[in-house]
N, C-alpha and C. Protein backbone atom coordinates (compact mmCIF):
# COMPACT_ATOMS: atom_id res chain seq x y z
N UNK A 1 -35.40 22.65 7.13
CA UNK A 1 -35.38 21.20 7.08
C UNK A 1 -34.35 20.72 8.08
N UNK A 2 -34.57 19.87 8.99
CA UNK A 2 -33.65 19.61 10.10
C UNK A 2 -33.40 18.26 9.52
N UNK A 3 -32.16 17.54 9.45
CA UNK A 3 -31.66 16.11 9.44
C UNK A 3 -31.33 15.90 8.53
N UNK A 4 -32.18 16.61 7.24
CA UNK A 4 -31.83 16.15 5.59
C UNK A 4 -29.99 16.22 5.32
N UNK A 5 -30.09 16.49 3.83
CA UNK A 5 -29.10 17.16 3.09
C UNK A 5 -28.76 18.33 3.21
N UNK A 6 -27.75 18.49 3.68
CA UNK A 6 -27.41 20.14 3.50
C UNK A 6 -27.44 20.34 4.87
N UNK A 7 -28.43 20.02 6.22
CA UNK A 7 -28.53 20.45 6.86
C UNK A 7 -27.27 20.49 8.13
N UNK A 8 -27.15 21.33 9.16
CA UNK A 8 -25.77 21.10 9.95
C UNK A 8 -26.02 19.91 10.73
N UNK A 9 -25.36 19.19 10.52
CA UNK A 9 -24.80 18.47 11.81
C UNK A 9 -24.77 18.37 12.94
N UNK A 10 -24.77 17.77 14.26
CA UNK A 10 -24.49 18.11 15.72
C UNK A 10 -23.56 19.20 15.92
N UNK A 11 -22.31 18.94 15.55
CA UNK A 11 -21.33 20.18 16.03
C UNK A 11 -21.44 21.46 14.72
N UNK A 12 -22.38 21.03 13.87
CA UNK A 12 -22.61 22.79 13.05
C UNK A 12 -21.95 22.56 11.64
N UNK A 13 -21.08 21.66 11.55
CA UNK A 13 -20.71 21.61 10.25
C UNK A 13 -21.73 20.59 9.08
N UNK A 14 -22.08 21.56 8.06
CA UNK A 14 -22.44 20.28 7.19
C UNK A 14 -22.46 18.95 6.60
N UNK A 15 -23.49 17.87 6.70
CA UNK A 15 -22.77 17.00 6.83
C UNK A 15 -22.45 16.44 4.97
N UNK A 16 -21.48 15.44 4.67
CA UNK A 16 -20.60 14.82 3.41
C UNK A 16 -22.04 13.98 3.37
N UNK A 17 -22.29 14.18 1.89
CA UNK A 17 -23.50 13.33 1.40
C UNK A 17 -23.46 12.96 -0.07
N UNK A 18 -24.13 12.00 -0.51
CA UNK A 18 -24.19 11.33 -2.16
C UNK A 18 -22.95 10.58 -2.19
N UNK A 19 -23.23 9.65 -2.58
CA UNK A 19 -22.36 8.67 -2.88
C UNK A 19 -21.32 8.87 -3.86
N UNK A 20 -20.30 9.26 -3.79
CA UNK A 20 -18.90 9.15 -4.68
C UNK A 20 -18.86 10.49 -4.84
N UNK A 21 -19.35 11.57 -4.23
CA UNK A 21 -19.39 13.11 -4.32
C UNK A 21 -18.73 13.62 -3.07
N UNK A 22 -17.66 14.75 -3.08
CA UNK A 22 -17.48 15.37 -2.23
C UNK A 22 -17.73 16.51 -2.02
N UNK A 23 -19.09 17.07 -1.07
CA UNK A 23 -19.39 18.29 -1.34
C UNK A 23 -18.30 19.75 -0.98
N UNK A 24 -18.51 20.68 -1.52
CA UNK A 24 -17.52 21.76 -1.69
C UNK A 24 -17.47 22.24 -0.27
N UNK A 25 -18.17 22.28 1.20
CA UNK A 25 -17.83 22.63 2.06
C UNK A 25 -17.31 21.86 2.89
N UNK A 26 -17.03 20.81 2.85
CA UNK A 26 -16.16 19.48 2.86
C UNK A 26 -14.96 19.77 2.67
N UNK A 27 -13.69 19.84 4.27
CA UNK A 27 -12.10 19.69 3.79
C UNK A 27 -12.12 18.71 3.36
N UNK A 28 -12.24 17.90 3.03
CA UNK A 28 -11.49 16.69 2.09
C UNK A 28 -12.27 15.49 2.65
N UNK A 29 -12.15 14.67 2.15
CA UNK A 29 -12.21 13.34 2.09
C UNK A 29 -11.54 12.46 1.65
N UNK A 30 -11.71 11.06 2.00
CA UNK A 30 -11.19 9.64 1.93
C UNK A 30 -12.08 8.92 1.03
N UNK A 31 -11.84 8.34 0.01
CA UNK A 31 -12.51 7.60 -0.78
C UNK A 31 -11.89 6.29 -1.53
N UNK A 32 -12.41 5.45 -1.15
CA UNK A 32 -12.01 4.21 -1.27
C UNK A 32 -12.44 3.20 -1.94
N UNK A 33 -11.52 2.86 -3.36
CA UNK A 33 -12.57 2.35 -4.45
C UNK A 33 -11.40 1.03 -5.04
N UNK A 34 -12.21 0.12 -5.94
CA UNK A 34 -11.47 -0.78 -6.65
C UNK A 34 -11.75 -0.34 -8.20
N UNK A 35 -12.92 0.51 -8.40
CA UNK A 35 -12.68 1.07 -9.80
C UNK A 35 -12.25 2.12 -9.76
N UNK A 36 -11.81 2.81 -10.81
CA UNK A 36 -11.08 3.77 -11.60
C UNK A 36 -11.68 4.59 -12.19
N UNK A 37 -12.72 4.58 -12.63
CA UNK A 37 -13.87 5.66 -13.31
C UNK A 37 -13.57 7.22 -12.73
N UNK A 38 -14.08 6.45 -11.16
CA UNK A 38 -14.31 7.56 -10.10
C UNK A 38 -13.01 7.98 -9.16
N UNK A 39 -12.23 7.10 -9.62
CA UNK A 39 -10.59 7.79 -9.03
C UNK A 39 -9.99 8.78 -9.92
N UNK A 40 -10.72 9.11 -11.13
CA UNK A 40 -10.12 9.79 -12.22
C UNK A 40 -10.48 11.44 -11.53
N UNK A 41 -11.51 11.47 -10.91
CA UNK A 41 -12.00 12.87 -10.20
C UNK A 41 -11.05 13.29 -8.93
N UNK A 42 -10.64 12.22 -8.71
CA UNK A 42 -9.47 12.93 -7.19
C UNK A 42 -8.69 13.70 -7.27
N UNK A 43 -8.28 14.91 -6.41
CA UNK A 43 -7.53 15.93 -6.52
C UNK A 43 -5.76 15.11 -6.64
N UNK A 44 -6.15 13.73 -5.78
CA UNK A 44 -4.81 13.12 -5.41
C UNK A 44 -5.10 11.87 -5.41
N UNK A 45 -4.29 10.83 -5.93
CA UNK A 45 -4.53 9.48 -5.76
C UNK A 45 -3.61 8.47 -4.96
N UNK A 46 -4.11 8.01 -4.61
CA UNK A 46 -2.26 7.10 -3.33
C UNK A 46 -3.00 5.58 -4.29
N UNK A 47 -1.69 4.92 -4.07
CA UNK A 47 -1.95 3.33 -4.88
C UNK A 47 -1.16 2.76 -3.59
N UNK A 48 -2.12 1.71 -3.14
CA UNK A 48 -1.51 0.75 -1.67
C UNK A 48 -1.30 -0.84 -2.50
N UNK A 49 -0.46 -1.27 -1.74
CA UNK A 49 0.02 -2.90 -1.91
C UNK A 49 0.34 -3.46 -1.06
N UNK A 50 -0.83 -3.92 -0.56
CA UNK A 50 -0.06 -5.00 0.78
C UNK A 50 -0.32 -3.94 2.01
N UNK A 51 -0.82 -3.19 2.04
CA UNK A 51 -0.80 -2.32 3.14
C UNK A 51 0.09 -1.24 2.84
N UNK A 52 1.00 -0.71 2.08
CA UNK A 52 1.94 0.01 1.63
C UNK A 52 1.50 0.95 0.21
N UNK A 53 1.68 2.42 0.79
CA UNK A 53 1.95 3.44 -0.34
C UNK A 53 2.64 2.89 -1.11
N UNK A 54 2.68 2.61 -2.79
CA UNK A 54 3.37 2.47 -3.76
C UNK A 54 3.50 3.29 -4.62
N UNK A 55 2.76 4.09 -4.70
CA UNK A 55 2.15 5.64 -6.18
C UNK A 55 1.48 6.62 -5.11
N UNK A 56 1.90 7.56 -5.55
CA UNK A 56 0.54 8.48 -5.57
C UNK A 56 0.98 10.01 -6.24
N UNK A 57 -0.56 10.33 -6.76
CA UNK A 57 0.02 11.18 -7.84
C UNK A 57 -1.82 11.79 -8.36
N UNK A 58 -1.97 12.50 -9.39
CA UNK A 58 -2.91 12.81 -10.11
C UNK A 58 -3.22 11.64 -11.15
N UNK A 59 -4.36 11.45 -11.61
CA UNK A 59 -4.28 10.51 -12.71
C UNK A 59 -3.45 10.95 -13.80
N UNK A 60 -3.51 11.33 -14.06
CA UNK A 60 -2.35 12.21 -15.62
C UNK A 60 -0.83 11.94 -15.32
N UNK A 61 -0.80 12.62 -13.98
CA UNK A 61 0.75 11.86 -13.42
C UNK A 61 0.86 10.35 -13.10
N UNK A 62 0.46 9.44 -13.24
CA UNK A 62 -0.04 8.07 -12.74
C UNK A 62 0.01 7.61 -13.74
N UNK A 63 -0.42 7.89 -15.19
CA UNK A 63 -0.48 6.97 -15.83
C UNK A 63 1.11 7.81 -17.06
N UNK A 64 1.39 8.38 -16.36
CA UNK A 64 2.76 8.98 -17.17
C UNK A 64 3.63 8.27 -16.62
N UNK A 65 3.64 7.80 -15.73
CA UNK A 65 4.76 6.91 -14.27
C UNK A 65 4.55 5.51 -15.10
N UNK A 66 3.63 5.18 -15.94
CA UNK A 66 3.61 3.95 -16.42
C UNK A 66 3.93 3.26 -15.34
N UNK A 67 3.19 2.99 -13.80
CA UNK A 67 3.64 1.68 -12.85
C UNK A 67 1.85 1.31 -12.53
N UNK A 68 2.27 0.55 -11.47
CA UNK A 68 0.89 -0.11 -11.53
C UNK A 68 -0.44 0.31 -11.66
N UNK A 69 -0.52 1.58 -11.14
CA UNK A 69 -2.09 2.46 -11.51
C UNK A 69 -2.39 2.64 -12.40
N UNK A 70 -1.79 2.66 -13.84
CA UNK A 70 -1.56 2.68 -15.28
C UNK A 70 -1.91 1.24 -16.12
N UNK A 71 -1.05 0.35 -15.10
CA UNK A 71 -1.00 -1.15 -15.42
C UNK A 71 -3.13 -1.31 -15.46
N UNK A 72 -3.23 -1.16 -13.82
CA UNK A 72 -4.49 -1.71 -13.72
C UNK A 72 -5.60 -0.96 -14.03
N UNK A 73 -5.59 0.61 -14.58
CA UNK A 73 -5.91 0.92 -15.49
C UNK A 73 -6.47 0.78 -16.41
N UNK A 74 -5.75 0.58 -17.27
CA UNK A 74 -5.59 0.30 -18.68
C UNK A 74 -5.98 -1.47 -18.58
N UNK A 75 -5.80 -2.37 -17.86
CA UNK A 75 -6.89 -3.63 -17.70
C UNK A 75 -7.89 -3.60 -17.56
N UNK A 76 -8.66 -2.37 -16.06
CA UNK A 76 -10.00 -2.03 -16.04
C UNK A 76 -10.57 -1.86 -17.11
N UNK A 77 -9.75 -0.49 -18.57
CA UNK A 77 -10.96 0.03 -19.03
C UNK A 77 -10.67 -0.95 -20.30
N UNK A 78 -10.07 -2.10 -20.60
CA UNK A 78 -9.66 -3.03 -21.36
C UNK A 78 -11.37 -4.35 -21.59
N UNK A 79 -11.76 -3.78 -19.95
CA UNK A 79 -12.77 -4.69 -19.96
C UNK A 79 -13.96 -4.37 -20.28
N UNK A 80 -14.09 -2.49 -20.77
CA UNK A 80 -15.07 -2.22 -21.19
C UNK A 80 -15.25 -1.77 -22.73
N UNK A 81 -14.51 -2.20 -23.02
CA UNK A 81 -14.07 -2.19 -24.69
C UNK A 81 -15.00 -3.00 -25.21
């Protein structure tokens, strides 16, 4: 299958596919969200303000820091109660 999923890329590497998934032959990725559901899966989380690093941490460490990733958090899942 040439072009699909899975298949290589121009320069040979596989290409990053599915939405909010990072596939395993994938160094890493950037993912950039306003919910929290899917920030709970990140190996690492950075919290920006204003253009500025303020947090970053694991979720477990993040919401132990009790600072804003915790704050807005705990409002997000406030709204699905």
């Amino acid at each position: 299958m040439r072009g699909g999923i899975g298949a290589p890329a121009a320069g040979g590497s596989p290409p990053v596919a599915g939405r909010g998934r990072t596939m395993a032959l994938c160094q890493g990725a950037v993912y950039i969200s306003h919910g929290f559901s899917t920030a709970r899966m990140a190996d690492r989380i950075f919290v920006l303000e204003h253009g500025r690093l303020i947090e970053q941490g694991t979720h477990d460490e993040l919401m132990l820091a009790d600072g804003q990733y915790a704050d807005l958090f705990e409002l997000q899942a406030a709204s699905y109660q």
